[in-house]
C-alpha atoms as a PDB file:
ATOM      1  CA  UNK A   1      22.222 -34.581  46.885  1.00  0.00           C
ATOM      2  CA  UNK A   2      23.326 -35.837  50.334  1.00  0.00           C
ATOM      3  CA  UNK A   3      26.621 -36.963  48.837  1.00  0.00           C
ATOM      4  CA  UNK A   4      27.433 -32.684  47.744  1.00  0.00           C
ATOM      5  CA  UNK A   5      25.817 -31.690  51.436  1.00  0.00           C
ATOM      6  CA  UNK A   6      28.157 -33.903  53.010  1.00  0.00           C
ATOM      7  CA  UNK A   7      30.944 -32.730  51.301  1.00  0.00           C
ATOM      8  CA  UNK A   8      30.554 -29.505  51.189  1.00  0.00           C
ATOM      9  CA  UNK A   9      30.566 -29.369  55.031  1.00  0.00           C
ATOM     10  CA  UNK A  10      33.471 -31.829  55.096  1.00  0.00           C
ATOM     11  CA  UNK A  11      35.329 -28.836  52.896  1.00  0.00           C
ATOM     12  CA  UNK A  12      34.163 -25.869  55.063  1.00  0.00           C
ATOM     13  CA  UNK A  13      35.277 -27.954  58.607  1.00  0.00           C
ATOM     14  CA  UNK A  14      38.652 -28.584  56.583  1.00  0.00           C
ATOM     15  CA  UNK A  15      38.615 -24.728  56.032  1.00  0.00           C
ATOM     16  CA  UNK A  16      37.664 -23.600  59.380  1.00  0.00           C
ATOM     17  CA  UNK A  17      40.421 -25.661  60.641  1.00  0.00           C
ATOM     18  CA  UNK A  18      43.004 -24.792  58.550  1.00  0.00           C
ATOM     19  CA  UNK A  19      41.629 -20.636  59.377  1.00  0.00           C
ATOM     20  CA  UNK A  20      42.172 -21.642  62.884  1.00  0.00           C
ATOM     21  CA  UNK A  21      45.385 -22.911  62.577  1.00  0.00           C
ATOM     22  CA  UNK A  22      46.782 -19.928  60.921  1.00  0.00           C
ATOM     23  CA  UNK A  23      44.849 -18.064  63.655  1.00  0.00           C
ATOM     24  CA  UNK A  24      46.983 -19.520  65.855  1.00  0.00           C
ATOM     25  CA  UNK A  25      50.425 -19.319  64.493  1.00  0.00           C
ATOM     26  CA  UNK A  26      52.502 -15.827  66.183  1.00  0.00           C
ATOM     27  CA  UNK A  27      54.723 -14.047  64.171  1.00  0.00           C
ATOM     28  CA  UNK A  28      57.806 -12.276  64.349  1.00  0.00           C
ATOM     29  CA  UNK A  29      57.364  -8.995  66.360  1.00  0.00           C
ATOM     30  CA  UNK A  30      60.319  -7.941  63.824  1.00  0.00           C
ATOM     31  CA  UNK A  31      62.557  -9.926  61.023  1.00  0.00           C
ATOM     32  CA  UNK A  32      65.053 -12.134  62.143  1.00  0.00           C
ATOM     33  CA  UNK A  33      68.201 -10.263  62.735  1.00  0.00           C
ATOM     34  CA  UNK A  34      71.571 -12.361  63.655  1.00  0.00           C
ATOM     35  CA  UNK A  35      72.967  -9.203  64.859  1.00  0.00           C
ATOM     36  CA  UNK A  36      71.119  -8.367  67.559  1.00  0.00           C
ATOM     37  CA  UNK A  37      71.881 -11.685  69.016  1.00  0.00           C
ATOM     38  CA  UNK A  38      73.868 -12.055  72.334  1.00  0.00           C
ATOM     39  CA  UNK A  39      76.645 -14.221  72.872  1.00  0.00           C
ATOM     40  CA  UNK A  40      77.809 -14.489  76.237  1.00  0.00           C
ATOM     41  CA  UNK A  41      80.590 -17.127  77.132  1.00  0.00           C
ATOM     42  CA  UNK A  42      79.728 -21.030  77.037  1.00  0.00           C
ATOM     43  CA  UNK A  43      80.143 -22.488  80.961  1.00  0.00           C
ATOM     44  CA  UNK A  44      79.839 -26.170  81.679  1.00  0.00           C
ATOM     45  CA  UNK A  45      76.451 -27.324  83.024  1.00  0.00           C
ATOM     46  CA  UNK A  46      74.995 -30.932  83.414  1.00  0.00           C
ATOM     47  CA  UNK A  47      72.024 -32.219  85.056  1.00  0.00           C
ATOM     48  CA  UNK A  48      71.327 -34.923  86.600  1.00  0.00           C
ATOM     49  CA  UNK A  49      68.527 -37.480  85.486  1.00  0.00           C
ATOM     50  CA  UNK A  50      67.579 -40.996  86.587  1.00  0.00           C
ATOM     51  CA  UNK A  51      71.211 -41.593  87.584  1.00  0.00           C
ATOM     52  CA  UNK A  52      72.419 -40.278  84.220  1.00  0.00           C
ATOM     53  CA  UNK A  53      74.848 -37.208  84.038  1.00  0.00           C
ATOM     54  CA  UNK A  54      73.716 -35.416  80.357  1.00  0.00           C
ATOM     55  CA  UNK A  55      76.065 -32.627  79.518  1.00  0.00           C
ATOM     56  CA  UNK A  56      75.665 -28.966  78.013  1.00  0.00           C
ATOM     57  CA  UNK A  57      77.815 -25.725  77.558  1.00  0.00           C
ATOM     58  CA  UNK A  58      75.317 -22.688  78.346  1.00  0.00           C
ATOM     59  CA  UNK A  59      75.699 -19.253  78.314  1.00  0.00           C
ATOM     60  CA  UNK A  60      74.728 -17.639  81.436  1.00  0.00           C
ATOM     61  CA  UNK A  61      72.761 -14.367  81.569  1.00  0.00           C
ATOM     62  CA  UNK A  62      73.235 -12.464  84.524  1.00  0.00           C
ATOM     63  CA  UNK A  63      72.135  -8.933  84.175  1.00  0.00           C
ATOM     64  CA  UNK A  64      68.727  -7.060  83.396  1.00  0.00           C
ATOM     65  CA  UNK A  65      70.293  -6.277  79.938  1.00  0.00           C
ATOM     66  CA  UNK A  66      71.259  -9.868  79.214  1.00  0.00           C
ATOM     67  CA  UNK A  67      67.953 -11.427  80.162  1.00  0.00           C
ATOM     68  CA  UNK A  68      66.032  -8.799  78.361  1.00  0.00           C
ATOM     69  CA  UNK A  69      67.886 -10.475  75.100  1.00  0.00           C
ATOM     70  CA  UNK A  70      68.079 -13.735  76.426  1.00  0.00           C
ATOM     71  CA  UNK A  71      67.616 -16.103  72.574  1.00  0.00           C
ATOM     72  CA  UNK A  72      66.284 -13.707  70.603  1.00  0.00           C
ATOM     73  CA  UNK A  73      67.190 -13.388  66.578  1.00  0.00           C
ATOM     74  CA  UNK A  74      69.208 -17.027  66.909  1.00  0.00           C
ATOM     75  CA  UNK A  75      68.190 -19.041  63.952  1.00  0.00           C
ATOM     76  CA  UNK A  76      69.467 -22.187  65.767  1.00  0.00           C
ATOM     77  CA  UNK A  77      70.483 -23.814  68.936  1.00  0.00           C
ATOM     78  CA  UNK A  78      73.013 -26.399  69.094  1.00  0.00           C
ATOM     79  CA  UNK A  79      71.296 -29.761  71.506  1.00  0.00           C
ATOM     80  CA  UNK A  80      73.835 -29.503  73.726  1.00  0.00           C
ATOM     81  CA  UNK A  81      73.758 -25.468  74.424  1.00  0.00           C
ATOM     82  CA  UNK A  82      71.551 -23.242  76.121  1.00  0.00           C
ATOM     83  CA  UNK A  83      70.977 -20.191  78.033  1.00  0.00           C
ATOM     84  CA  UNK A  84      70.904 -20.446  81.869  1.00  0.00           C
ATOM     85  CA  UNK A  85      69.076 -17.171  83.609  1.00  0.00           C
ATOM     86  CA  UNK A  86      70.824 -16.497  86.583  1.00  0.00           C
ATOM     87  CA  UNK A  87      68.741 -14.244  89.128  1.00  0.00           C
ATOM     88  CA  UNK A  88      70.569 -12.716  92.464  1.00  0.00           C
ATOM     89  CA  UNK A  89      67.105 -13.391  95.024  1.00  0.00           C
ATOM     90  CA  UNK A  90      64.269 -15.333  94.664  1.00  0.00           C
ATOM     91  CA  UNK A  91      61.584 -14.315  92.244  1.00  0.00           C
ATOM     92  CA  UNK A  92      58.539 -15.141  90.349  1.00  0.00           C
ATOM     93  CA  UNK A  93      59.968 -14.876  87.038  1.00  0.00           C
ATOM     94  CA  UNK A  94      58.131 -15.286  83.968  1.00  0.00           C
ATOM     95  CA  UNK A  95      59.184 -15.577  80.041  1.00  0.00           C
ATOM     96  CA  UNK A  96      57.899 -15.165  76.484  1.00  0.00           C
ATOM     97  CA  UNK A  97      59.175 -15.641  73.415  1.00  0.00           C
ATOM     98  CA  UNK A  98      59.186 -12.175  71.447  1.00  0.00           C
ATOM     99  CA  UNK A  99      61.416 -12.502  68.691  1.00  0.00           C
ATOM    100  CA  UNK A 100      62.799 -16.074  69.609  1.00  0.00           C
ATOM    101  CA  UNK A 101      62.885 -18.020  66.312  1.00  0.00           C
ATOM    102  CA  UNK A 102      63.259 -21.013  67.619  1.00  0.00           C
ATOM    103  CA  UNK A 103      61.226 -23.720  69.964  1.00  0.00           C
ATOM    104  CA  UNK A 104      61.946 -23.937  73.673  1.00  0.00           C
ATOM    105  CA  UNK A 105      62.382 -25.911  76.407  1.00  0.00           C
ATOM    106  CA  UNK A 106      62.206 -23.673  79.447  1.00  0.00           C
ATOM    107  CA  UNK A 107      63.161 -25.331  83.374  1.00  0.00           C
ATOM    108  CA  UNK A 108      62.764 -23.225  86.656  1.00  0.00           C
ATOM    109  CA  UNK A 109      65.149 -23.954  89.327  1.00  0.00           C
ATOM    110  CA  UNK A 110      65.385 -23.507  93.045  1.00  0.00           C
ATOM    111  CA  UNK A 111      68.353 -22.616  94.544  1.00  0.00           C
ATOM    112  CA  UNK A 112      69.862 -25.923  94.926  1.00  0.00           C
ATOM    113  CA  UNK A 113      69.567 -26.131  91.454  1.00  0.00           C
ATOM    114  CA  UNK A 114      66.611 -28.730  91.546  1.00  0.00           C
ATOM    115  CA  UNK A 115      63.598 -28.381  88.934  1.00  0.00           C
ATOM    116  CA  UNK A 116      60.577 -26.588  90.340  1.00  0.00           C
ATOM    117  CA  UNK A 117      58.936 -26.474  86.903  1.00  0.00           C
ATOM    118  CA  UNK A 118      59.391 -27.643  82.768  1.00  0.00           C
ATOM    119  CA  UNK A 119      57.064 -25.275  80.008  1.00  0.00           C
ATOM    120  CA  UNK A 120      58.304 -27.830  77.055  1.00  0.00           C
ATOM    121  CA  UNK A 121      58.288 -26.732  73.334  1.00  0.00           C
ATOM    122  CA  UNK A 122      57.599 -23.115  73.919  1.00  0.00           C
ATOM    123  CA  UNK A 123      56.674 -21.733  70.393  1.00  0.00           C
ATOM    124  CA  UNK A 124      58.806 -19.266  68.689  1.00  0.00           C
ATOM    125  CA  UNK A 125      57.406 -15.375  68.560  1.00  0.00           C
ATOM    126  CA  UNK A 126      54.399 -16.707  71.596  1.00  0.00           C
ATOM    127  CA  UNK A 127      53.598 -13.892  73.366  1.00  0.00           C
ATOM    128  CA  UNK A 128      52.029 -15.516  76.015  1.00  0.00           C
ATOM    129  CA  UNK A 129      53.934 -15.643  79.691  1.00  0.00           C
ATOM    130  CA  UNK A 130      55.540 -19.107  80.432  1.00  0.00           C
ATOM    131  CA  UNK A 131      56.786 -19.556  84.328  1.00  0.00           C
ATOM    132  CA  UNK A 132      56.125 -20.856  87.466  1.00  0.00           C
ATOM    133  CA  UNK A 133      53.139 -19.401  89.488  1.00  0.00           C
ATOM    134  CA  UNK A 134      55.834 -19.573  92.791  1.00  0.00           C
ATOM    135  CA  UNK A 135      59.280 -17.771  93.309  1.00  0.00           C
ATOM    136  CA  UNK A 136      62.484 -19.348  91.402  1.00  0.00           C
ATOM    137  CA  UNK A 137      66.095 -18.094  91.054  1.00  0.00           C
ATOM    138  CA  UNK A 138      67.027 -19.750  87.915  1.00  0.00           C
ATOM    139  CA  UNK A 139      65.837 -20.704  84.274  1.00  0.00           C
ATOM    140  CA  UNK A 140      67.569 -22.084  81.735  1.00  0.00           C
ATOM    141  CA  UNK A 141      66.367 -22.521  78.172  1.00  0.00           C
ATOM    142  CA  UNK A 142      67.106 -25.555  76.230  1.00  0.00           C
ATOM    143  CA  UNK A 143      66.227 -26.548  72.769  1.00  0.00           C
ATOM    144  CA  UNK A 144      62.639 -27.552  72.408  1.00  0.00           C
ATOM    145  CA  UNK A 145      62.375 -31.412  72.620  1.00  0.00           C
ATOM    146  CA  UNK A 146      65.286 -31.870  74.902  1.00  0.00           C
ATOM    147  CA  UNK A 147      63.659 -32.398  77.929  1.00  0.00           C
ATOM    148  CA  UNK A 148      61.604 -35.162  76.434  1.00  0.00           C
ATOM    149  CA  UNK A 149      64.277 -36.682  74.199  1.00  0.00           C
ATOM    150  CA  UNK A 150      66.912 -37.109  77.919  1.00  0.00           C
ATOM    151  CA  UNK A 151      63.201 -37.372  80.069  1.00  0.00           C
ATOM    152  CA  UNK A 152      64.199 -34.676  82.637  1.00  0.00           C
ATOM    153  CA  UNK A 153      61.949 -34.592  84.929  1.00  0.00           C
ATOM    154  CA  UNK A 154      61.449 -31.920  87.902  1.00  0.00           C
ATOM    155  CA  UNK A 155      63.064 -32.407  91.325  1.00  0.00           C
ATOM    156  CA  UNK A 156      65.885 -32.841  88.755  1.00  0.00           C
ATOM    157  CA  UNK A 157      69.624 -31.313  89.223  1.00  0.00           C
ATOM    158  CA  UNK A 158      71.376 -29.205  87.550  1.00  0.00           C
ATOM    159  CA  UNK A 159      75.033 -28.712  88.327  1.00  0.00           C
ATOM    160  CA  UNK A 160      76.225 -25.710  87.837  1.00  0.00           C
ATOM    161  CA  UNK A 161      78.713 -23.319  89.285  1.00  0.00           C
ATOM    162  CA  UNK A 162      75.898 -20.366  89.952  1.00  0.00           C
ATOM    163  CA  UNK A 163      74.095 -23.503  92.401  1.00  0.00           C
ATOM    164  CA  UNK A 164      77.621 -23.973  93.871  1.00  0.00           C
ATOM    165  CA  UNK A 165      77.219 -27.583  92.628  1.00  0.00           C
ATOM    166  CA  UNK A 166      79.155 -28.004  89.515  1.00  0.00           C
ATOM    167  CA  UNK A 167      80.800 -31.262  89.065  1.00  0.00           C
ATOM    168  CA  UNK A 168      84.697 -31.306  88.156  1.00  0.00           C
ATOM    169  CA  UNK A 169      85.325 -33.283  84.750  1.00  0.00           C
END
């Protein structure tokens, strides 16, 4: 008898979990859609890390329009591209991921293009605002697992031309 109470609670935990893991995965606001993807052109950008250089080619989004898109409907990111969110003042800026399909890793720049602030492995179709609770002029969005997999850390650099910093290859 104590063996079948036992398990029957070990099978309703197992189901309450497994409820509140479903619970807790977002969907889609609408179907994936390549074609209402951006593609702006790729720019060099690399930041520096513990005295290493790692390079990327971003696109950079510079107007209202662009940032309103920003990743949305891309089935896939390459790991050494991203979008780089380039504001003209200082602001407190804050994303989500409506329609973004895949993970994130989102950095917050000051204007000298140093980290301020890292939100890693955003999760696709998260509602939820991710950002700095202080005033940035740049994000860039990375694959999710990047920053962990090169260990970028804040008061990191990125070189870029929008910082007026970009290093000549």
């Amino acid at each position: 008898m104590k063996r079948r109470v036992w398990l029957t609670a070990f099978i309703a935990i197992a189901l309450l979990l497994a409820g509140g893991a479903e619970a807790r995965a977002f969907k889609p606001h609408e179907p994936l859609n390549p074609a209402k993807a951006q593609s702006l052109p790729l720019t060099p950008l690399t930041i520096e890390s513990d005295g290493q250089l790692h390079r990327f080619q971003v696109e950079v989004a510079e107007s209202e329009a662009q940032h309103e898109i920003g990743l949305m409907h891309r089935a896939e990111l390459g790991k050494d591209r991203g979008m780089l969110f380039i504001y003209t003042r200082t602001v407190r800026m804050k994303y989500w991921m409506r329609n973004t399909f895949i993970p994130l890793d989102m950095l917050f720049m000051r204007g000298d293009g140093s980290i301020a602030y890292i939100a890693e492995n955003v999760e696709p179709h998260d509602e939820r605002p991710v950002g700095p609770d202080f005033p940035v002029v740049a994000q860039l969005e990375l694959p999710g697992g990047t920053v962990s997999r090169l260990g970028i850390r804040t008061n990191d650099i990125l070189h870029h031309a929008s910082f007026g910093n970009g290093l000549k290859f």
